[in-house]
Structure formats: structure tokens, C-alpha cells
PDB file of N, CA and C in Angstrom:
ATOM      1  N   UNK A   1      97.183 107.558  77.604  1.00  0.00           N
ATOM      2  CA  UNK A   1      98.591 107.900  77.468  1.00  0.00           C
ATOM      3  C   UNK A   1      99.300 107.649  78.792  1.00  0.00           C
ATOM      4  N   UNK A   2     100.248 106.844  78.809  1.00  0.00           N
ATOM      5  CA  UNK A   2     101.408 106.870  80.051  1.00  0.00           C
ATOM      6  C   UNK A   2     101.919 107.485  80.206  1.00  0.00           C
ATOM      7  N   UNK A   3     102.724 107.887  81.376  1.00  0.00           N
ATOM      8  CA  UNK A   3     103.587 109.084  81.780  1.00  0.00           C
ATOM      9  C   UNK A   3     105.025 108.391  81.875  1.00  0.00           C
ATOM     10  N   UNK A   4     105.885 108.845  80.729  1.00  0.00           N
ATOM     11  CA  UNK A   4     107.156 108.155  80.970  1.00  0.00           C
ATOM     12  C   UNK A   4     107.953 108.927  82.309  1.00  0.00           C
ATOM     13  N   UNK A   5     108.924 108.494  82.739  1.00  0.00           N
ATOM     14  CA  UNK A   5     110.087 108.793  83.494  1.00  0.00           C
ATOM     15  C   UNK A   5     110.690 110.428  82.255  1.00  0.00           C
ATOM     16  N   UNK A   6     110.916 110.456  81.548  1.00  0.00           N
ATOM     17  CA  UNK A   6     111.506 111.803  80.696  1.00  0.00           C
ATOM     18  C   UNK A   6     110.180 113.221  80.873  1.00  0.00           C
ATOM     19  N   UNK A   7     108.902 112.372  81.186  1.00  0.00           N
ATOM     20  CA  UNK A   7     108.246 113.560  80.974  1.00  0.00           C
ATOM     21  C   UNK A   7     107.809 113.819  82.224  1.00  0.00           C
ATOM     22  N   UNK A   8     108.027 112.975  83.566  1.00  0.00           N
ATOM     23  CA  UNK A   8     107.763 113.252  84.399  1.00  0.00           C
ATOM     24  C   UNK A   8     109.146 113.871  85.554  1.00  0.00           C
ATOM     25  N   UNK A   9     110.184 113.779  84.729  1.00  0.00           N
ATOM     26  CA  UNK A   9     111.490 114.644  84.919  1.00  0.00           C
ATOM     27  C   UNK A   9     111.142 116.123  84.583  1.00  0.00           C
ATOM     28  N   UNK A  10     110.497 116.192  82.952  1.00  0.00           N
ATOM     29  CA  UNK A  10     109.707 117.589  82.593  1.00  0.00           C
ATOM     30  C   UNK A  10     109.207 118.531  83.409  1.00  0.00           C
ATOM     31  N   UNK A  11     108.220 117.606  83.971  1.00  0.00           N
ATOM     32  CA  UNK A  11     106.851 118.223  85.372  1.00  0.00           C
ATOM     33  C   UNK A  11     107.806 119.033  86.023  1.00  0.00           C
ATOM     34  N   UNK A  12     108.585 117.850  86.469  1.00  0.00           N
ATOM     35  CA  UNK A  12     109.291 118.069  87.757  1.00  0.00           C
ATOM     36  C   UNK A  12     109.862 119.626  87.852  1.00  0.00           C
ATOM     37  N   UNK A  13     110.882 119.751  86.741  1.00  0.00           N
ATOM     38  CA  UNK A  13     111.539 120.818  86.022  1.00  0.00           C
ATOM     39  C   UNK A  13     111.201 121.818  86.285  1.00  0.00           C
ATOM     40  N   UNK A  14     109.567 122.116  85.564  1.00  0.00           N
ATOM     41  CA  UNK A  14     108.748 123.309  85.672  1.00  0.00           C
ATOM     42  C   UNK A  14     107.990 123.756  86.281  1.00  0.00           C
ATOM     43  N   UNK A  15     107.884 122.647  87.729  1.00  0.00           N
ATOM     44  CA  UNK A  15     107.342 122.920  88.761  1.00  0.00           C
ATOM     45  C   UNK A  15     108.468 123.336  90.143  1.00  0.00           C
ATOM     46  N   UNK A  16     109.880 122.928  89.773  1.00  0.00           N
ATOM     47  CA  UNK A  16     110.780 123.529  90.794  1.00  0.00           C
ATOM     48  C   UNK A  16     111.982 123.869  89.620  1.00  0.00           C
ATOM     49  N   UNK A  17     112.033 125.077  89.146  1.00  0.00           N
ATOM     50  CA  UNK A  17     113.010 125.386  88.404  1.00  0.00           C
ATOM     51  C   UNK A  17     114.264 125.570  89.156  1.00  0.00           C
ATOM     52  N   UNK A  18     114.130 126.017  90.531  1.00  0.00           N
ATOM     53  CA  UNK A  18     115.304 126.217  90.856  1.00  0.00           C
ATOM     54  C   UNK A  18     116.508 124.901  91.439  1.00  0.00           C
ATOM     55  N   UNK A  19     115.546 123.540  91.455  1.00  0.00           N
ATOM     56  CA  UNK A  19     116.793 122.576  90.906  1.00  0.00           C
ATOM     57  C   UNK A  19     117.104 122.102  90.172  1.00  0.00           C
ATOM     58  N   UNK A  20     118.284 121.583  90.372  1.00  0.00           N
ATOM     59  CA  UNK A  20     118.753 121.123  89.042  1.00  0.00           C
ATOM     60  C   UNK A  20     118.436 119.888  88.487  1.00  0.00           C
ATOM     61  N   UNK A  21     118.019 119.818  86.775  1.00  0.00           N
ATOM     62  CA  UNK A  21     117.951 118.987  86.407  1.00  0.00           C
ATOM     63  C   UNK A  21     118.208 117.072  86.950  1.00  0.00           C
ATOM     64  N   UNK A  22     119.340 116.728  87.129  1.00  0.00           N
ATOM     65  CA  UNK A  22     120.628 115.918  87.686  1.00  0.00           C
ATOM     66  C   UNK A  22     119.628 115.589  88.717  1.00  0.00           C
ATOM     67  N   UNK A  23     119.556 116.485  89.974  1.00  0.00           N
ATOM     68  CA  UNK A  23     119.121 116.055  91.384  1.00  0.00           C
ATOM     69  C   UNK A  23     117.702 115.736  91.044  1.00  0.00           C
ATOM     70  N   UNK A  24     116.929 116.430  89.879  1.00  0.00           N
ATOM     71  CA  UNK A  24     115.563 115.402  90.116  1.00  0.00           C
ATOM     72  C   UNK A  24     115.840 114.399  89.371  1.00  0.00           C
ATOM     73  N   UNK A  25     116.463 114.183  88.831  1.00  0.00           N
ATOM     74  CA  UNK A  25     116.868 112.641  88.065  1.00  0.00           C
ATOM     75  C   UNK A  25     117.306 112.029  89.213  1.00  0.00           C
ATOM     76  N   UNK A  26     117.584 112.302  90.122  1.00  0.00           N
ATOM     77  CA  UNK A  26     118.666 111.087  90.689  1.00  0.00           C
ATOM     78  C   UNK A  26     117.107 111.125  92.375  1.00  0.00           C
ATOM     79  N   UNK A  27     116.543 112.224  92.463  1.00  0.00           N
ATOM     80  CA  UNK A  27     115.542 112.212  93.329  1.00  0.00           C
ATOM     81  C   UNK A  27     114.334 110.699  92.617  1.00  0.00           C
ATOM     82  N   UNK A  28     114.432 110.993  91.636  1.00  0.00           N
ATOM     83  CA  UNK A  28     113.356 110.190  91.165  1.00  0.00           C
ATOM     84  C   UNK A  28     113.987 108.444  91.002  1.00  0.00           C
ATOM     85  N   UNK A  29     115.058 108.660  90.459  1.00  0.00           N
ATOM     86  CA  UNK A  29     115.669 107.083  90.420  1.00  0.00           C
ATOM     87  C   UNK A  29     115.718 106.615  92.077  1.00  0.00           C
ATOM     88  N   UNK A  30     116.061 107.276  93.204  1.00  0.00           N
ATOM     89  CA  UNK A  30     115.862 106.592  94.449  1.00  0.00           C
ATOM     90  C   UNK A  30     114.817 106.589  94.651  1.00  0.00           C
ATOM     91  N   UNK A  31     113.340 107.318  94.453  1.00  0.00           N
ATOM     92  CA  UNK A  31     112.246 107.072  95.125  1.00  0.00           C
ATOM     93  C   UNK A  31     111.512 105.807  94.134  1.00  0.00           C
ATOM     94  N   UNK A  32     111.927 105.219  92.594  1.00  0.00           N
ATOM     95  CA  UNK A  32     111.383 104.460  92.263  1.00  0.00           C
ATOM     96  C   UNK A  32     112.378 103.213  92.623  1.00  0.00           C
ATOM     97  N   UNK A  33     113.823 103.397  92.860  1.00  0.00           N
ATOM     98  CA  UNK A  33     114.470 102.060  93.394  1.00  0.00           C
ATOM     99  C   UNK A  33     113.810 101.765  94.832  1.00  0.00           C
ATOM    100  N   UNK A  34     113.628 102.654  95.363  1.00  0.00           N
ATOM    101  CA  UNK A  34     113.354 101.924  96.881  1.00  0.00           C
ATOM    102  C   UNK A  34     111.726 101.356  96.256  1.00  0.00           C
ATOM    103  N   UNK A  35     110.691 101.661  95.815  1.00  0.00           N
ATOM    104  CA  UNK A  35     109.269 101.461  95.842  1.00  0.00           C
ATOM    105  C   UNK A  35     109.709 100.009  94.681  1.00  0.00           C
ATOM    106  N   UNK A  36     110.717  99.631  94.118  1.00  0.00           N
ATOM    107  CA  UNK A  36     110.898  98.210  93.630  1.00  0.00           C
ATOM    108  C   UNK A  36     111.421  97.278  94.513  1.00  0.00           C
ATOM    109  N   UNK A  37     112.243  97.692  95.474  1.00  0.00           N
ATOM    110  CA  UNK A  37     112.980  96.869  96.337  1.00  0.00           C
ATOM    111  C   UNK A  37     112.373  96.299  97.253  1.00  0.00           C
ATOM    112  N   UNK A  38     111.274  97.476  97.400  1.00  0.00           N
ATOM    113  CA  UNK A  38     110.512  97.116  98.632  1.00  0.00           C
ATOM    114  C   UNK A  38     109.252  95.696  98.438  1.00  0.00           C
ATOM    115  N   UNK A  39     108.916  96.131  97.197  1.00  0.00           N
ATOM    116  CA  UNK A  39     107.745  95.421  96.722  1.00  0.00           C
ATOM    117  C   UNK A  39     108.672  93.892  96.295  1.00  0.00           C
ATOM    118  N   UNK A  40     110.147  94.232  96.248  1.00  0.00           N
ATOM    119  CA  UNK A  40     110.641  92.511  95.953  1.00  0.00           C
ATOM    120  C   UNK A  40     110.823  92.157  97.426  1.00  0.00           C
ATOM    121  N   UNK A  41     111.050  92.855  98.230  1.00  0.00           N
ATOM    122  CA  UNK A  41     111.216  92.253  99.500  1.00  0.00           C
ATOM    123  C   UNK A  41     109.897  91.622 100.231  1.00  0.00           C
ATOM    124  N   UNK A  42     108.223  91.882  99.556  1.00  0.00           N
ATOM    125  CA  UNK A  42     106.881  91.861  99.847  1.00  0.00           C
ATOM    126  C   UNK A  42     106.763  92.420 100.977  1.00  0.00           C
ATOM    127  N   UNK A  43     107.549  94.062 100.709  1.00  0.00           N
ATOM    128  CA  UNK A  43     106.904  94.685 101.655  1.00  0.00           C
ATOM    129  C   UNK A  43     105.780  95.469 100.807  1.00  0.00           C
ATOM    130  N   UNK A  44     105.101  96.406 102.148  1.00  0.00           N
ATOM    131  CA  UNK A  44     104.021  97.377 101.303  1.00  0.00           C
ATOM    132  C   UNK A  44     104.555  98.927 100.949  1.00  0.00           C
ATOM    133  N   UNK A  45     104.008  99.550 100.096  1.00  0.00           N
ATOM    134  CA  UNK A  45     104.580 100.558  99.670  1.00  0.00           C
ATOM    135  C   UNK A  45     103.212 101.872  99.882  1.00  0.00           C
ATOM    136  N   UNK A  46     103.118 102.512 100.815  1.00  0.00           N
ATOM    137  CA  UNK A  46     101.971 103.425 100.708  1.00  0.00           C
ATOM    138  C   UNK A  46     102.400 104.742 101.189  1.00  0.00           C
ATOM    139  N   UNK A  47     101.684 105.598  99.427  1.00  0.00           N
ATOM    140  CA  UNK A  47     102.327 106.528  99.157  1.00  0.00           C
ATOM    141  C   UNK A  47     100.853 107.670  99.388  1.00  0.00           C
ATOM    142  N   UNK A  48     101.003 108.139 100.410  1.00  0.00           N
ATOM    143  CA  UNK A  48      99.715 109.293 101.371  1.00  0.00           C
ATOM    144  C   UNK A  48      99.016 110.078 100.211  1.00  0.00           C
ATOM    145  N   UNK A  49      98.169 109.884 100.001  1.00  0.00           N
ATOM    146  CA  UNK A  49      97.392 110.966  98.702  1.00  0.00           C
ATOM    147  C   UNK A  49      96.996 110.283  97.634  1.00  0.00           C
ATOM    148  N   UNK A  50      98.276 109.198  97.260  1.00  0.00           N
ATOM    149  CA  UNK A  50      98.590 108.454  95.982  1.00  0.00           C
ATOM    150  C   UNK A  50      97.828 107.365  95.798  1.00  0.00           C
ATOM    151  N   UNK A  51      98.069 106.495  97.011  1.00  0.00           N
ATOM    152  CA  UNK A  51      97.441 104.747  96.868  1.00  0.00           C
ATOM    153  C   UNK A  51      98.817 103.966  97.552  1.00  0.00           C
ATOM    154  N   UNK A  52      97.814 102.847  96.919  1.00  0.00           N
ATOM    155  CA  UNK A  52      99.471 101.433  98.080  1.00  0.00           C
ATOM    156  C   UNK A  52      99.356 100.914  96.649  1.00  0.00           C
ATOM    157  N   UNK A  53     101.105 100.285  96.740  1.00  0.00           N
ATOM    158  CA  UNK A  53     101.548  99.300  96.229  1.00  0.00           C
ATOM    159  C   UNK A  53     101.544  97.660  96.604  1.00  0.00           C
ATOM    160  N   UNK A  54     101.048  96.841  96.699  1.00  0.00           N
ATOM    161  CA  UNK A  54     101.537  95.844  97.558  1.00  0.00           C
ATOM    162  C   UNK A  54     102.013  94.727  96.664  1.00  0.00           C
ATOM    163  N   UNK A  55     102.535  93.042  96.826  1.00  0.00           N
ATOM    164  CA  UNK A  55     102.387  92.336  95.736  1.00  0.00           C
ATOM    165  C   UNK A  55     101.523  91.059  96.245  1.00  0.00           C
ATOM    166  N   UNK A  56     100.984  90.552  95.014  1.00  0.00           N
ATOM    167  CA  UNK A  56     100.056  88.796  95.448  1.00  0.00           C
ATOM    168  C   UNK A  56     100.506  87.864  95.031  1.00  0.00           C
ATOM    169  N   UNK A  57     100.859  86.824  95.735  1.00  0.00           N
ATOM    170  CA  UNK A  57     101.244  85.741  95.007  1.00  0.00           C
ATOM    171  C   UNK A  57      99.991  84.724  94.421  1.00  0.00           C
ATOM    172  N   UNK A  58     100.605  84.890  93.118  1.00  0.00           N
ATOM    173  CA  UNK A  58      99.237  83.814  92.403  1.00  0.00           C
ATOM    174  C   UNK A  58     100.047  82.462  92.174  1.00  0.00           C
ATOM    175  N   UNK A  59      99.468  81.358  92.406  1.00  0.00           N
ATOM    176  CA  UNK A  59      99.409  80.080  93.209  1.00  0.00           C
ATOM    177  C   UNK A  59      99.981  79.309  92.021  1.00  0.00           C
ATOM    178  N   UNK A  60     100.510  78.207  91.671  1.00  0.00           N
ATOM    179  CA  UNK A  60     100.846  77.749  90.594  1.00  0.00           C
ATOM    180  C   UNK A  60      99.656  76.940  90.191  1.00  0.00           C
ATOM    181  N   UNK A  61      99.498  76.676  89.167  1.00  0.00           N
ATOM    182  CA  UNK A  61      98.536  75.969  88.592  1.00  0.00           C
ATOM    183  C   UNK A  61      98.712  75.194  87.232  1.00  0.00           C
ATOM    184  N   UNK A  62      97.616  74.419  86.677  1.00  0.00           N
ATOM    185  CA  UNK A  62      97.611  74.000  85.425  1.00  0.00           C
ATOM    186  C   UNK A  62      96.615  74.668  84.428  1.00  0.00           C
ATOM    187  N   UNK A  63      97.248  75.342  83.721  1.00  0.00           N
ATOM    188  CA  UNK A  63      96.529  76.178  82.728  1.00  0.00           C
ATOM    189  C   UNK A  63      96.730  75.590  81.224  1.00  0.00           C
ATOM    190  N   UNK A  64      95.787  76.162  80.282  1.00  0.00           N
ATOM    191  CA  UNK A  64      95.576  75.652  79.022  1.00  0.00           C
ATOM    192  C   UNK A  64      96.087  76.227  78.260  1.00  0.00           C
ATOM    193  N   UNK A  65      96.513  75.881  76.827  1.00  0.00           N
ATOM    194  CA  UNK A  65      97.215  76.645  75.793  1.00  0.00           C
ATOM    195  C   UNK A  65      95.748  76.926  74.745  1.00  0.00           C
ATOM    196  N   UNK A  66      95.332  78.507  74.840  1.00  0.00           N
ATOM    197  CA  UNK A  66      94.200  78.525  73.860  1.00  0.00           C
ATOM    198  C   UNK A  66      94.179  77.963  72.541  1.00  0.00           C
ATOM    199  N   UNK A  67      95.108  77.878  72.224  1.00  0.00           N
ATOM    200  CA  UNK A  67      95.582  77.560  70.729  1.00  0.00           C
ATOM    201  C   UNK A  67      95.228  76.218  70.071  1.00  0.00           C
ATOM    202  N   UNK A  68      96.127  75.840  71.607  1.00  0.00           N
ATOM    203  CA  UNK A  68      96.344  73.883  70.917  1.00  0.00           C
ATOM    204  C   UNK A  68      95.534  73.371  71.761  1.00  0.00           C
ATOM    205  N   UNK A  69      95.345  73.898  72.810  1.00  0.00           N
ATOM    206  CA  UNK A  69      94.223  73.075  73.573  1.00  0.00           C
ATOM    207  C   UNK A  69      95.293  72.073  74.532  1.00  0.00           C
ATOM    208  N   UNK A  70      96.697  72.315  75.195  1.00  0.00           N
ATOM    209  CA  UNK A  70      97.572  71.753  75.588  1.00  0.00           C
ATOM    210  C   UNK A  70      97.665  72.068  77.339  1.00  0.00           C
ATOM    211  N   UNK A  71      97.462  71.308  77.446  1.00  0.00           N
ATOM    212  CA  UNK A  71      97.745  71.606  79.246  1.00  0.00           C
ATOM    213  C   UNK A  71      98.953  72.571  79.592  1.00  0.00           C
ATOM    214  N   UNK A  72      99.102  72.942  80.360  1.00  0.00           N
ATOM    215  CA  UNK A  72     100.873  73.830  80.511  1.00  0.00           C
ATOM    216  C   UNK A  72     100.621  73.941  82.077  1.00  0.00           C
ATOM    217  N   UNK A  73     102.078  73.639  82.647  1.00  0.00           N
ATOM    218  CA  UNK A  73     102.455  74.030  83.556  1.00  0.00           C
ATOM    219  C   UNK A  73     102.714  75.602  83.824  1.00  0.00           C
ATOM    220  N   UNK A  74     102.075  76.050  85.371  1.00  0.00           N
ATOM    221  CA  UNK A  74     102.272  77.663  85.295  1.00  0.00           C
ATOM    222  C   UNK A  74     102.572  77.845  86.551  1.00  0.00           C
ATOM    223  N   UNK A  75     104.047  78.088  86.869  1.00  0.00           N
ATOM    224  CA  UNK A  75     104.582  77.883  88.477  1.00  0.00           C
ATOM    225  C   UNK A  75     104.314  79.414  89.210  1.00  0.00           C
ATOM    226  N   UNK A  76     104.202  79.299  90.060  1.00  0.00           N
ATOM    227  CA  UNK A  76     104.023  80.180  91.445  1.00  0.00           C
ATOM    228  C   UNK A  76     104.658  81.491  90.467  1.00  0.00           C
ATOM    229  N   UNK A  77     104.061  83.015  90.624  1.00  0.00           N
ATOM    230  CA  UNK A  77     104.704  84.080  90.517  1.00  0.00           C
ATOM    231  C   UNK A  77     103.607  85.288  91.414  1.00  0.00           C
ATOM    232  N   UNK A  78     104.729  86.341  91.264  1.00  0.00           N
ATOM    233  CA  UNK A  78     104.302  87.255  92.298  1.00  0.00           C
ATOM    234  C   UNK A  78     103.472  88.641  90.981  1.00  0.00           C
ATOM    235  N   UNK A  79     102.693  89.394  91.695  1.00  0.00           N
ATOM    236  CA  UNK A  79     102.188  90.495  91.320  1.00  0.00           C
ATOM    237  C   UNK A  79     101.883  91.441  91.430  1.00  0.00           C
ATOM    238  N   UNK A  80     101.939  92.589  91.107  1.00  0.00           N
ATOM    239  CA  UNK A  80     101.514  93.739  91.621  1.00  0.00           C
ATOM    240  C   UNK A  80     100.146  94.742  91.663  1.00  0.00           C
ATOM    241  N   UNK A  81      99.874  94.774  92.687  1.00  0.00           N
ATOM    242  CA  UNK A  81      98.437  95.293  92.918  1.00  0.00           C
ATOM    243  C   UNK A  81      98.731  96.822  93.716  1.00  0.00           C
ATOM    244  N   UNK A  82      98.120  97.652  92.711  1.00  0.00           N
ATOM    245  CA  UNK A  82      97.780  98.684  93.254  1.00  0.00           C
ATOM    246  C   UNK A  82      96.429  99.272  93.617  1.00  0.00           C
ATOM    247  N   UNK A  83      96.634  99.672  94.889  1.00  0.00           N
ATOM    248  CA  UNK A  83      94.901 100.354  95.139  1.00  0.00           C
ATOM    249  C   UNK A  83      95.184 102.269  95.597  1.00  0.00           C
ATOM    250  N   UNK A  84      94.365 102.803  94.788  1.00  0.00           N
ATOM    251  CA  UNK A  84      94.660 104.059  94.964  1.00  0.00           C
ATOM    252  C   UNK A  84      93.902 104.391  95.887  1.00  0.00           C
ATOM    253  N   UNK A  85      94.108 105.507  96.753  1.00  0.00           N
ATOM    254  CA  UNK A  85      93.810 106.364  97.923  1.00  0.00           C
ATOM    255  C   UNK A  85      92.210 107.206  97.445  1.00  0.00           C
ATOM    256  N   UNK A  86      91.579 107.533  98.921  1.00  0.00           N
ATOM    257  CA  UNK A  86      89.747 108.028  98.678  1.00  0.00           C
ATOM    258  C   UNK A  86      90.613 109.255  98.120  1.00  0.00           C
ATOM    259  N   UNK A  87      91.247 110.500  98.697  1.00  0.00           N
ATOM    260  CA  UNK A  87      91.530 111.116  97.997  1.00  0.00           C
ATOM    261  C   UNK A  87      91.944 111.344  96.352  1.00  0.00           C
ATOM    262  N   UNK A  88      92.821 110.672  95.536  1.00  0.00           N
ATOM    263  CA  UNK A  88      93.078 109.927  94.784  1.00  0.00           C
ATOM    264  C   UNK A  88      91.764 109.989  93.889  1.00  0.00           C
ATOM    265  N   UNK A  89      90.849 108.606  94.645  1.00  0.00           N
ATOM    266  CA  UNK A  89      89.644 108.315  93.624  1.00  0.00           C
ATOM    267  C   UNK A  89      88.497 109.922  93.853  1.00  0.00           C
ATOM    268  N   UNK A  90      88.673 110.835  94.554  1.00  0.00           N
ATOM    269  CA  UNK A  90      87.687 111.805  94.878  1.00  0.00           C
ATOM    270  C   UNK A  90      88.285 112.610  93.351  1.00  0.00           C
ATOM    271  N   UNK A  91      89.433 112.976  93.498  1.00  0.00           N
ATOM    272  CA  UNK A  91      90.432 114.030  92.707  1.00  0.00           C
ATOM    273  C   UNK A  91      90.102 113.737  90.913  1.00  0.00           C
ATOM    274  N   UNK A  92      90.195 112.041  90.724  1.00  0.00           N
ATOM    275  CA  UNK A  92      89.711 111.576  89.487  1.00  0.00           C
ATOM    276  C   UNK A  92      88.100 111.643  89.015  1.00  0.00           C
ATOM    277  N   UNK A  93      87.469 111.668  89.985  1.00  0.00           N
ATOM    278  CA  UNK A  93      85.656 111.414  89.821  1.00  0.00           C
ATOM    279  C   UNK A  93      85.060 113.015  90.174  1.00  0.00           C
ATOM    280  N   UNK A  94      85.689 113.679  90.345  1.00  0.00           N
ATOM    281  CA  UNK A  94      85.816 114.928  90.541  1.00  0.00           C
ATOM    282  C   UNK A  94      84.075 114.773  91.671  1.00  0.00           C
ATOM    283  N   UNK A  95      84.704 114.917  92.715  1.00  0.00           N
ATOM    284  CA  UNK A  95      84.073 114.749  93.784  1.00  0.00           C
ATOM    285  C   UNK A  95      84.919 115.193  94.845  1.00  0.00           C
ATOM    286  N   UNK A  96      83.497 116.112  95.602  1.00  0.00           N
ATOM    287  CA  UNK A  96      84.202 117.529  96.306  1.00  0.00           C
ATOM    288  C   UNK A  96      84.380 116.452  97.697  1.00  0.00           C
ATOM    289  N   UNK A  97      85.150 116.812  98.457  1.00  0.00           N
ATOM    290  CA  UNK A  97      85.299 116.185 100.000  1.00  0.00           C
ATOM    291  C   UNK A  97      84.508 117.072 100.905  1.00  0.00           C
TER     292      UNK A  97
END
């Protein structure tokens, strides 16, 4: 299951009731605009506890159409790679520090 943006407004909610709705909406829309901007600018994004964001550029190439068996052109694009933090992978594998 994914964690949408509505349910992670939820969390938010019931873990600091005393702000308001609005300001974690608008807390959360700047901390995910800057962590897009950044990653279009190819900068790195590393979030302490969480993991890094960074992006790769995969190379253009000539790739095949499974189908038809057709050559295809596949130009240069960028990607996103995330690697999560030892903490992070300790917290998931439930492994004491």
C-alpha cells in the first residue's frame, strides 16, 4: 500500500493537533516542491534518518519493440534513485543498533 499526500496530511494531523490543518498542507507542499526542484536541478536531496534522493542519467540507446521485434530509438532521460539510510534499513529489518 502507498502512502498518499491526503493520508499523510492525516498522520500529520494526529500527531500535532495543535496546527492547523492549512499550515501542514502548505508545510508539506514546500518540503515536496523543493525535494522536486532540487532533483530537476541534479542536485542531491538527503533527508537524515530517511535516505538520499539523487537522479541518473540513463544514456540513450537502441532498444527493441518486444512485440514486433522493431528497433526503436530511446533518447537520453533522467531518473530517480533512492537509497535509504542504515538507520532506515535497521528500523525496517527490525535490527537493534
Amino acid at each position: 500500500m502507498a502512502i498518499v499526500k491526503s493520508k499523510l496530511l492525516e498522520n500529520l494531523k494526529k500527531s500535532y493537533p495543535n496546527f492547523l490543518r492549512k499550515d501542514l498542507e502548505k508545510f508539506v507542499s514546500i518540503i515536496l516542491y523543493e525535494i522536486k526542484h532540487a532533483l530537476k536541478r541534479g542536485d542531491r536531496v538527503e533527508l537524515r534518518g530517511f535516505g538520499m534522493f539523487s537522479t541518473n542519467v540513463q544514456k540513450a540507446r537502441i532498444s527493441r519493440n518486444p512485440k514486433t521485434g522493431e528497433k526503436v530509438n530511446t533518447p537520453e532521460k533522467k531518473s530517480i534513485h533512492f537509497k535509504m539510510s542504515k538507520e532506515m534499513f535497521k528500523k525496517l529489518n527490525n535490527e537493534k543498533k
